[in-house]
C-alpha atoms as a PDB file:
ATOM      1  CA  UNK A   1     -25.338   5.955  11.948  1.00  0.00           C
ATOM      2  CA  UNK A   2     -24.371   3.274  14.596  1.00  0.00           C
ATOM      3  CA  UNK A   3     -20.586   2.096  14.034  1.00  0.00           C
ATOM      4  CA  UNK A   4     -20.478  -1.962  13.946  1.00  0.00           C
ATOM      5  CA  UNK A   5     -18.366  -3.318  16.331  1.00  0.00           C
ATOM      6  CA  UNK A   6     -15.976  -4.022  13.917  1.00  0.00           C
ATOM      7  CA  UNK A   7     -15.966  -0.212  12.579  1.00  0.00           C
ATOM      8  CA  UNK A   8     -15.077   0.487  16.542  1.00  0.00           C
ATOM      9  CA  UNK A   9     -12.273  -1.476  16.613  1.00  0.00           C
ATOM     10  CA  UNK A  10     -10.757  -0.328  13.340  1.00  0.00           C
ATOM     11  CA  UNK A  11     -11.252   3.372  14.595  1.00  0.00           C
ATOM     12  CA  UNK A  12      -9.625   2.295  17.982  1.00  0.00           C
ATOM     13  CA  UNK A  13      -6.392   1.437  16.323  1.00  0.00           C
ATOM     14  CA  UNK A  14      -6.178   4.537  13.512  1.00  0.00           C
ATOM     15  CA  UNK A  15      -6.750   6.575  16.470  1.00  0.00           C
ATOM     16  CA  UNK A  16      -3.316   6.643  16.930  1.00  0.00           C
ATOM     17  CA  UNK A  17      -2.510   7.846  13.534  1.00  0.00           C
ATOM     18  CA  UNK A  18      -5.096  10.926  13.864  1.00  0.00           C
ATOM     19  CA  UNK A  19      -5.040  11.600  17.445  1.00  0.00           C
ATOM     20  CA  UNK A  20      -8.953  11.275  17.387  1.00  0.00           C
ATOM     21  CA  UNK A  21      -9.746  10.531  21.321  1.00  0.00           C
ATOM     22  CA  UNK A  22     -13.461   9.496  20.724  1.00  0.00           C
ATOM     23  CA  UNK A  23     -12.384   5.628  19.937  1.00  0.00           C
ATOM     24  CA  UNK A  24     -11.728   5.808  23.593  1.00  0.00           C
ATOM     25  CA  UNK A  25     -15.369   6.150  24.176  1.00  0.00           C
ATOM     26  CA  UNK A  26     -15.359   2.291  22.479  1.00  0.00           C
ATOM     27  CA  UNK A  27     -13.566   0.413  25.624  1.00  0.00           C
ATOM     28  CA  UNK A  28     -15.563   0.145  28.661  1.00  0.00           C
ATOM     29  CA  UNK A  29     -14.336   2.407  30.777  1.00  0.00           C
ATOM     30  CA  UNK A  30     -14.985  -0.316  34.469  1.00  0.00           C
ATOM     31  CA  UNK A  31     -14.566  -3.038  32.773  1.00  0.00           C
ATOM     32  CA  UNK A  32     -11.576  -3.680  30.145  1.00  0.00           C
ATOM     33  CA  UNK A  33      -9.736  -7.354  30.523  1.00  0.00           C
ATOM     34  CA  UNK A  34      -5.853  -7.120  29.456  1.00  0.00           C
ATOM     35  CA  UNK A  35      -4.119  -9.905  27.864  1.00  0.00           C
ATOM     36  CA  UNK A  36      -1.168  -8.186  26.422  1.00  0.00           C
ATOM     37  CA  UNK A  37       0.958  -8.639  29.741  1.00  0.00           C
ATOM     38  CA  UNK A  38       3.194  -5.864  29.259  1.00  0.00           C
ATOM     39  CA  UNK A  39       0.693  -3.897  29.794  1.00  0.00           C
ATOM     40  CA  UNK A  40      -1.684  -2.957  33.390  1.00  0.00           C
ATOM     41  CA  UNK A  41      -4.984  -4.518  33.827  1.00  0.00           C
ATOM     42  CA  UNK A  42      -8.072  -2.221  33.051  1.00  0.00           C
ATOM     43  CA  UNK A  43      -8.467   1.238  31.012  1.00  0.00           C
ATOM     44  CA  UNK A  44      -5.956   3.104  33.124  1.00  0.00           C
ATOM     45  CA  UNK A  45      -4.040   0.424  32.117  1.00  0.00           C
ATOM     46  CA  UNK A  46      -3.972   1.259  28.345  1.00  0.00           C
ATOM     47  CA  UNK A  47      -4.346   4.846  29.307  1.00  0.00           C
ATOM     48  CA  UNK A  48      -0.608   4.817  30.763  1.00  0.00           C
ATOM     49  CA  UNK A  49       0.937   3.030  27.990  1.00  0.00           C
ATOM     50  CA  UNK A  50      -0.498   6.007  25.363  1.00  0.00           C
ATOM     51  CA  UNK A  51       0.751   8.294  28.205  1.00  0.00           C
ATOM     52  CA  UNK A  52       4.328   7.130  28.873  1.00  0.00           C
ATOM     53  CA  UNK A  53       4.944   7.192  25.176  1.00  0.00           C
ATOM     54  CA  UNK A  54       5.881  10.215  23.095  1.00  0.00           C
ATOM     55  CA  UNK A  55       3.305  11.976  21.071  1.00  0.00           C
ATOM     56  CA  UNK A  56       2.730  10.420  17.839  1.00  0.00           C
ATOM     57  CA  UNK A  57       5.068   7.661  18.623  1.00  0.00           C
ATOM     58  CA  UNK A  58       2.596   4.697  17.699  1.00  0.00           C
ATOM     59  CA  UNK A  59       1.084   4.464  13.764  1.00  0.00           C
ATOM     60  CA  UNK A  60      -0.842   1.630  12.727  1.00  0.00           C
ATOM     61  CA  UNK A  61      -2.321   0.510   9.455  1.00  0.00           C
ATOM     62  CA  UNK A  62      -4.772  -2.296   9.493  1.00  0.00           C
ATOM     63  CA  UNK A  63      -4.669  -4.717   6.628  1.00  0.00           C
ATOM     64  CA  UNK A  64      -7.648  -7.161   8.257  1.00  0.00           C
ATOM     65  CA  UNK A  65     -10.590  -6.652   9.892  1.00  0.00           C
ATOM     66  CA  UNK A  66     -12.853  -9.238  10.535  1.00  0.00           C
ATOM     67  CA  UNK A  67     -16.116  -9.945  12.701  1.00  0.00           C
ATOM     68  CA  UNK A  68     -17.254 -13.368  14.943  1.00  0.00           C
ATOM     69  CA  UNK A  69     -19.888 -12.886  16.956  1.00  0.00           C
ATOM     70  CA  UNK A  70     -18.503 -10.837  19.731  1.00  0.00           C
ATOM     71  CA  UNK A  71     -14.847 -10.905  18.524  1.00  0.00           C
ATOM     72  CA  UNK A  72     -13.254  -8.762  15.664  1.00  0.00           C
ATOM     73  CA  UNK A  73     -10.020  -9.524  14.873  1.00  0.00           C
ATOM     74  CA  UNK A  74      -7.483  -7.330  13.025  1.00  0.00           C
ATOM     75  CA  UNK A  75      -4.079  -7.735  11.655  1.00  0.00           C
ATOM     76  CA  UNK A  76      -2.074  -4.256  11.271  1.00  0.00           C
ATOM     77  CA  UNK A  77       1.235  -3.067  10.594  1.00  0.00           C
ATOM     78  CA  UNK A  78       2.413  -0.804  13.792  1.00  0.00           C
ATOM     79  CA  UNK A  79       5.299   1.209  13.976  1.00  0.00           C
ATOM     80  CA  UNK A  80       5.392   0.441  17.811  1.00  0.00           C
ATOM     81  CA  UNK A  81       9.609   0.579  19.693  1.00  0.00           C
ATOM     82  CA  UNK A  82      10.288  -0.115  15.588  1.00  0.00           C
ATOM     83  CA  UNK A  83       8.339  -1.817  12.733  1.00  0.00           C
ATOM     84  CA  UNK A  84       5.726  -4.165  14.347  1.00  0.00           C
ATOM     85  CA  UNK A  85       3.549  -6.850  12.627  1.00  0.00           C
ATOM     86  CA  UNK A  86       0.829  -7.847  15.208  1.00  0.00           C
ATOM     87  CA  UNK A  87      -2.669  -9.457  15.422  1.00  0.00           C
ATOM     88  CA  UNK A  88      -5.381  -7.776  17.617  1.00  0.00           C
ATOM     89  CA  UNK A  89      -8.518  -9.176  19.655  1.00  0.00           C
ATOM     90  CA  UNK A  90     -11.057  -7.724  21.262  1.00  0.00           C
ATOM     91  CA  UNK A  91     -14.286  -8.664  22.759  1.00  0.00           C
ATOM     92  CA  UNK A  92     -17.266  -6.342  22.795  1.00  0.00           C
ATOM     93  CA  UNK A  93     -20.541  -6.447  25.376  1.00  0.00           C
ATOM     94  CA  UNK A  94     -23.297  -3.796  24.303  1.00  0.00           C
ATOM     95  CA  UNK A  95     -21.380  -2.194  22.227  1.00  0.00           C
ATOM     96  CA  UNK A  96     -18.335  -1.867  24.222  1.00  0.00           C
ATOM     97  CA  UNK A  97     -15.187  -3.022  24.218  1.00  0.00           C
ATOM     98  CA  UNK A  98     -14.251  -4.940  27.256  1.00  0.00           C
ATOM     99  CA  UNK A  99     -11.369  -7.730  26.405  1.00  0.00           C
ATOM    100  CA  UNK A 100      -8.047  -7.498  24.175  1.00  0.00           C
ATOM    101  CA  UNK A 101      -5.549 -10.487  23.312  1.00  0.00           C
ATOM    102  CA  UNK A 102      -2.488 -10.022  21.081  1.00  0.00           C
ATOM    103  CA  UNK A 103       0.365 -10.967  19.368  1.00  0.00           C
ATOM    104  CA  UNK A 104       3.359  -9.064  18.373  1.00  0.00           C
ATOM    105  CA  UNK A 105       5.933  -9.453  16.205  1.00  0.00           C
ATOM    106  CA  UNK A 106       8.820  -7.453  14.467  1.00  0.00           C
ATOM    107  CA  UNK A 107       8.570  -6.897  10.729  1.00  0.00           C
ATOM    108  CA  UNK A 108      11.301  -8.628   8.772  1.00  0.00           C
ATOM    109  CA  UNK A 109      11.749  -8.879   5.034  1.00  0.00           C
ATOM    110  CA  UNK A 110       9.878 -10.532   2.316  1.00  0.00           C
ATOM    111  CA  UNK A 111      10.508 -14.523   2.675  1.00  0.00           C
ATOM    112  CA  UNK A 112      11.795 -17.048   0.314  1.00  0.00           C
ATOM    113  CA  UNK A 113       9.000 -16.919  -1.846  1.00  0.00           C
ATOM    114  CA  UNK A 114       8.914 -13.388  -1.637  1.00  0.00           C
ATOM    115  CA  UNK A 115       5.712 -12.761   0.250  1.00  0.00           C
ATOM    116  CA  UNK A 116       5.759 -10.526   3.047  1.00  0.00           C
ATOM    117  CA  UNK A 117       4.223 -10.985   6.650  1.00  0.00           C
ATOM    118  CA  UNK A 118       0.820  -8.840   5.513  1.00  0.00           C
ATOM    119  CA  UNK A 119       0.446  -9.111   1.853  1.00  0.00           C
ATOM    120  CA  UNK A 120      -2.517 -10.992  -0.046  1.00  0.00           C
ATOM    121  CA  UNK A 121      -5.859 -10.276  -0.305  1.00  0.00           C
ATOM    122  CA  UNK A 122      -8.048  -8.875   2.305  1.00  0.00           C
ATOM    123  CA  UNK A 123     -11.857  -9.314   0.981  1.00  0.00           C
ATOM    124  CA  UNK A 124     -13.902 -11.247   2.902  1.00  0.00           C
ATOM    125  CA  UNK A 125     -15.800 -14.164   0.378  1.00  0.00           C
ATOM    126  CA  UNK A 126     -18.167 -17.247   1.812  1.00  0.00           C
ATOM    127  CA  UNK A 127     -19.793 -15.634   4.569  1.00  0.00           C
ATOM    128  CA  UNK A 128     -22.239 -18.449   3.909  1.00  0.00           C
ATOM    129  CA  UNK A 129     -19.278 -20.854   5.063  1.00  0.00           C
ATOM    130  CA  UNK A 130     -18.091 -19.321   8.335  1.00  0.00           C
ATOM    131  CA  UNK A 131     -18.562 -22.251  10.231  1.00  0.00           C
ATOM    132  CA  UNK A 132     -17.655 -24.904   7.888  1.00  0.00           C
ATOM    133  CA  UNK A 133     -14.225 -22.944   7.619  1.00  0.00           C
ATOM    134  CA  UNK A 134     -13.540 -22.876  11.401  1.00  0.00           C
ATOM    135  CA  UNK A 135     -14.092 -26.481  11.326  1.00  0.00           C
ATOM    136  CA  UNK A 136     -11.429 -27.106   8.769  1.00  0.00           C
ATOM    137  CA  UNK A 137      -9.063 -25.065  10.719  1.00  0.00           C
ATOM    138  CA  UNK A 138     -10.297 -26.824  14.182  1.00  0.00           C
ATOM    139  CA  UNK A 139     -10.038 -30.258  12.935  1.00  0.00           C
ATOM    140  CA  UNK A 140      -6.333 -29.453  11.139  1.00  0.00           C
ATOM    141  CA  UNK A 141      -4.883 -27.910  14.386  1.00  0.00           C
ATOM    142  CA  UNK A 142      -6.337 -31.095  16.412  1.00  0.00           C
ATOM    143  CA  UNK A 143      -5.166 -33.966  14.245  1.00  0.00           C
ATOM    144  CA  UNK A 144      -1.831 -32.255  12.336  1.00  0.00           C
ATOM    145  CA  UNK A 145      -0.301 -29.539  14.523  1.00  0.00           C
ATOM    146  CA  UNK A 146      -1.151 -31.291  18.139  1.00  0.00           C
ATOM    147  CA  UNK A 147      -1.355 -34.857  17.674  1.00  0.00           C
ATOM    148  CA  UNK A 148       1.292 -34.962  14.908  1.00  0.00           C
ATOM    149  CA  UNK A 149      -0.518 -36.723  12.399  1.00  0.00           C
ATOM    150  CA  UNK A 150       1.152 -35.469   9.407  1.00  0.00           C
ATOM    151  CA  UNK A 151      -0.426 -37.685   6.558  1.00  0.00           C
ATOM    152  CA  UNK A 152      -3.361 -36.150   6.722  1.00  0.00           C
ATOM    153  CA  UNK A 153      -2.308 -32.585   5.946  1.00  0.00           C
ATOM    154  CA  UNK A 154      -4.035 -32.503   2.107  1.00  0.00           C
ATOM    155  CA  UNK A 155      -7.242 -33.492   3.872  1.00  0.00           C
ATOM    156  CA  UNK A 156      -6.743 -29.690   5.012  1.00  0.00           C
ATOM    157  CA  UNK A 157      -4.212 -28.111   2.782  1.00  0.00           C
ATOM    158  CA  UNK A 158      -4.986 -27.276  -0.764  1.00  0.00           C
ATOM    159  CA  UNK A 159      -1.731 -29.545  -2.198  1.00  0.00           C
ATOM    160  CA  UNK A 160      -1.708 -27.559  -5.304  1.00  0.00           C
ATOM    161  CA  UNK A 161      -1.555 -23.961  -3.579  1.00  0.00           C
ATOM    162  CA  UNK A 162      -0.490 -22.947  -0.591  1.00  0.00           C
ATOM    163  CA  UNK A 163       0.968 -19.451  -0.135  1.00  0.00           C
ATOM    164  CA  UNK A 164       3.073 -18.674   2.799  1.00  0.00           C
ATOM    165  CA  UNK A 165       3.596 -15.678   5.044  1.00  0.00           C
ATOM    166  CA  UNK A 166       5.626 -16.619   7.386  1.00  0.00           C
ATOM    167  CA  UNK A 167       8.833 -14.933   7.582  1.00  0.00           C
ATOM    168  CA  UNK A 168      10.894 -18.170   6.701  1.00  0.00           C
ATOM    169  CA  UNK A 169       8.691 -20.460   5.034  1.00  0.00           C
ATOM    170  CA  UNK A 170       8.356 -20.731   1.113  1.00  0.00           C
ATOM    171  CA  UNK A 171       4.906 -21.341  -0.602  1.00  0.00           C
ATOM    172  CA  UNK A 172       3.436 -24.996  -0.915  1.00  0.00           C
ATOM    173  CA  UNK A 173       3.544 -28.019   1.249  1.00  0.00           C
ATOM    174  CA  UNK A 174       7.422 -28.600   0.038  1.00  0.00           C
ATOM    175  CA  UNK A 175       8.106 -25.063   1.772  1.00  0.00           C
ATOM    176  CA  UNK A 176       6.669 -26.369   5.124  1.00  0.00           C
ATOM    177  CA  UNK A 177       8.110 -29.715   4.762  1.00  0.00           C
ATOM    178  CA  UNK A 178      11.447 -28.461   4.183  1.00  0.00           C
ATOM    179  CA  UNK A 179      11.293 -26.145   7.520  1.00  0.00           C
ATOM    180  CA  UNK A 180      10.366 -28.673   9.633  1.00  0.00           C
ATOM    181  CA  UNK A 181      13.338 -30.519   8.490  1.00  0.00           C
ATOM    182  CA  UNK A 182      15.476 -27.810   9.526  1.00  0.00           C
ATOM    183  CA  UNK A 183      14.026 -27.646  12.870  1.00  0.00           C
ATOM    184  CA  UNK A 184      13.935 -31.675  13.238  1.00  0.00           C
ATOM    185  CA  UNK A 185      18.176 -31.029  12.278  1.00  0.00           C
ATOM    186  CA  UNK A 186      19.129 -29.014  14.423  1.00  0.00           C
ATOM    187  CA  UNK A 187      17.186 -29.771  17.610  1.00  0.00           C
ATOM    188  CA  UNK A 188      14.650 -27.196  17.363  1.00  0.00           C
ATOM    189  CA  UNK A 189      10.892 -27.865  18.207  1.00  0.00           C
ATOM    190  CA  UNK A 190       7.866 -26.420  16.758  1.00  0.00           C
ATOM    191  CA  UNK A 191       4.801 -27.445  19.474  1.00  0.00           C
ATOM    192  CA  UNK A 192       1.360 -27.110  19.685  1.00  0.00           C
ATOM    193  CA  UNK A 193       0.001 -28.270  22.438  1.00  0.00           C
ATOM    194  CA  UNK A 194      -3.177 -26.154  23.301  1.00  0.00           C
ATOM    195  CA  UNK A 195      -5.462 -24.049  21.042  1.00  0.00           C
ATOM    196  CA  UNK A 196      -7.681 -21.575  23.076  1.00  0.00           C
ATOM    197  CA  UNK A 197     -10.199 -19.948  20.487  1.00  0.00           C
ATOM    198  CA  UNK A 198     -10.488 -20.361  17.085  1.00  0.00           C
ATOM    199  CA  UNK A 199     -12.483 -16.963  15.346  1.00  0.00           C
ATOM    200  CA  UNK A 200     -13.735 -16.845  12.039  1.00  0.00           C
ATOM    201  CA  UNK A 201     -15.421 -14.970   9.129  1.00  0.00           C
ATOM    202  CA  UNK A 202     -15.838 -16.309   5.759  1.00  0.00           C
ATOM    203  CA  UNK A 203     -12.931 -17.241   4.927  1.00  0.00           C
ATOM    204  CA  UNK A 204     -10.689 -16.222   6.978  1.00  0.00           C
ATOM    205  CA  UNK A 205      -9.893 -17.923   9.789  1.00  0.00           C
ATOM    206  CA  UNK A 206      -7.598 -17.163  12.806  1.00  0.00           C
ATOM    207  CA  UNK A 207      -6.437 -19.430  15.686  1.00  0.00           C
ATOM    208  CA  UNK A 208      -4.829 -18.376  18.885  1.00  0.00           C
ATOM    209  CA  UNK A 209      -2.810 -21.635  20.526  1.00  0.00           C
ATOM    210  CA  UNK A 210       0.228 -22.520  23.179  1.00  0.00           C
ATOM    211  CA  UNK A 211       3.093 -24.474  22.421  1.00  0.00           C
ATOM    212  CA  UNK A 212       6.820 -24.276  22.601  1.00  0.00           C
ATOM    213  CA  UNK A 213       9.134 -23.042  19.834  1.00  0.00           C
ATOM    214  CA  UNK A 214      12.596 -23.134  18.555  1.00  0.00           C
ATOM    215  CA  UNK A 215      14.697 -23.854  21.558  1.00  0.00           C
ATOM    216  CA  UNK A 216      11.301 -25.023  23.400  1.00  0.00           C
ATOM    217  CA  UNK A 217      10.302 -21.617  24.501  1.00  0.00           C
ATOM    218  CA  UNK A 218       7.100 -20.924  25.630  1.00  0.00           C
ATOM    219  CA  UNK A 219       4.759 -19.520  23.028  1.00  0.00           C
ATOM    220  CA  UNK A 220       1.702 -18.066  21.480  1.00  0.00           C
ATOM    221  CA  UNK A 221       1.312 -18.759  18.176  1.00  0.00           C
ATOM    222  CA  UNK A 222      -1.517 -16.904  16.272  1.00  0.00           C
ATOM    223  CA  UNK A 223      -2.693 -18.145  12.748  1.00  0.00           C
ATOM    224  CA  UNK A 224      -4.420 -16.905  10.054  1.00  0.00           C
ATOM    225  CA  UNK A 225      -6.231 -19.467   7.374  1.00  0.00           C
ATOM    226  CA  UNK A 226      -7.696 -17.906   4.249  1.00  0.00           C
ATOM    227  CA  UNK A 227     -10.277 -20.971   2.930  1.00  0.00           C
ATOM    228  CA  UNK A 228     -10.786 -22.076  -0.402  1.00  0.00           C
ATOM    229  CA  UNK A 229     -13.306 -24.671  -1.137  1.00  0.00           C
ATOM    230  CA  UNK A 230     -12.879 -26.176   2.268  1.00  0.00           C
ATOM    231  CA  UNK A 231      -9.110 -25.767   1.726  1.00  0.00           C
ATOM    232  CA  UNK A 232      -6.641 -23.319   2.812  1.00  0.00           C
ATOM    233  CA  UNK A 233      -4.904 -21.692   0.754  1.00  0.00           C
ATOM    234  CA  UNK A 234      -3.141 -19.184   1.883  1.00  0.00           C
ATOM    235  CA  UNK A 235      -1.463 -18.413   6.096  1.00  0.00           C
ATOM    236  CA  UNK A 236       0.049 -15.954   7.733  1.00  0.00           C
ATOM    237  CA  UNK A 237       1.417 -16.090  11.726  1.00  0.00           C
ATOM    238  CA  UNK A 238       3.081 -14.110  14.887  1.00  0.00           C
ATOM    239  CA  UNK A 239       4.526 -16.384  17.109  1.00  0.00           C
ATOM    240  CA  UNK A 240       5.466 -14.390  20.532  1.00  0.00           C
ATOM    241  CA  UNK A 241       7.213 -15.721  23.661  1.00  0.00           C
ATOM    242  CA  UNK A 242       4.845 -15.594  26.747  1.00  0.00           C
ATOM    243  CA  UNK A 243       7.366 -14.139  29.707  1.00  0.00           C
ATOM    244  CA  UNK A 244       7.584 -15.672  32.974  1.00  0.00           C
ATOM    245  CA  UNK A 245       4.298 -15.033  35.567  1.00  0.00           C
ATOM    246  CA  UNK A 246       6.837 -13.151  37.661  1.00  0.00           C
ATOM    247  CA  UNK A 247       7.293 -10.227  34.710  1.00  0.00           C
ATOM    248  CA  UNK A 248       3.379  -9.786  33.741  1.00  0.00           C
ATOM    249  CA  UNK A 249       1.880  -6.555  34.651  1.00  0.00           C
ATOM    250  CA  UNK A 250      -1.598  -8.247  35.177  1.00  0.00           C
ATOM    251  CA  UNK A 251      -2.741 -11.732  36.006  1.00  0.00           C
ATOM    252  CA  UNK A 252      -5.502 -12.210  33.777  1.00  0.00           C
ATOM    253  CA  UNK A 253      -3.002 -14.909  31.490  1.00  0.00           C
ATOM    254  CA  UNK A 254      -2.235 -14.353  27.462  1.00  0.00           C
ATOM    255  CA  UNK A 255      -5.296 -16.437  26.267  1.00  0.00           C
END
């Protein structure tokens, strides 16, 4: 029975739990685009990371797997140099595997509202509402995030329940408002100022943008929208510095 892309991609990643090398066979083997830049352009590329590193060294568990078009995007727990949360891309041709974007993060205890950084549910509802739902999150990212305009957030929030992942954020729109007052304090920024893809299924949504964070580093931050009713409801997020051009171990850019 022929695997779905998605199926490959999930197999990919507990392929390092089981040791199972045919998930290998997934990635194109002359044509495989990195955008983790830590890591060497190509299949020899990935081939050398799995190779430097003991045996048995990396363990993942995906918690979401989801399917747009030529994208599937998971989110996993890795146990990667210590506990890792991280979001996965990749983009298939033919049935291969032949692009990867990510986002890493360290795992870190439950947050103020007790929710941890992969929690919540998983099933995949609306399929019928795909696009409506990347709409929502395009429109929100445009108007709120980049061009600031704030009172329009419960045009694209549900107001009356809003759970938060993030590491440092309670639930509901009082959570968020109350972290952005500590960042506005003490001097720190929080900055969208690109997004470069937007993926979706059902209702779950997940955005991959550039900004600047804390201290005005320079970032990727990668969200994750769960949609109810043309709301969301529910978000979790890795937000990852992008090192300077001079450290990356291939030049094909994070996005």
């Amino acid at each position: 029975m022929e695997l779905s892309n998605k199926d490959k991609a999930v197999a990919l990643l507990s392929s390092f739990n089981t040791g199972d090398k045919t998930p290998i066979s997934y990635i194109n083997p002359s044509k495989y685009i990195q955008h983790n830049l830590g890591v060497a352009d190509g299949l020899e590329g990935f081939a050398a990371l799995i190779q430097s590193l003991p045996e048995g060294s990396i363990k993942c568990e995906v918690k979401r797997a989801y399917q747009d078009g030529d994208y599937v995007f998971l989110h996993s727990e890795y146990e990667f140099f210590g506990p890792k949360v991280i979001f996965d891309v990749f983009r298939f041709e033919d049935g291969l595997i032949v692009e990867h974007w990510d986002n890493m993060g360290d795992k870190t205890p439950p947050n103020p509202s007790g929710r941890t950084q992969t929690d919540g549910p998983t099933e995949l509802e609306d399929a019928d509402k795909t696009a409506s739902n990347k709409q929502v999150v395009e429109k929100f990212i445009a108007e709120v995030l980049i061009n600031g305009k704030s009172d329009n957030i419960t045009d694209y929030i549900n107001p009356k329940k809003y759970h938060q992942h993030n590491s440092s954020i309670a639930d509901g729109l009082d959570g968020l408002g109350q972290a952005l007052e500590y960042f506005a304090a003490n001097g720190m920024v929080l900055q969208y100022d690109k997004v470069h893809k937007v993926l979706a299924e059902g209702n779950f949504v997940l955005s991959m943008s550039e900004g600047k964070f804390g201290k005005g580093d320079h970032v990727a931050y990668y969200d994750l929208f769960r949609l109810e009713d043309g709301k969301i409801v529910e978000h979790w997020d890795i937000i990852e510095n992008i090192p300077a051009k001079e450290d990356w171990k291939n030049d094909n850019g994070k996005f």
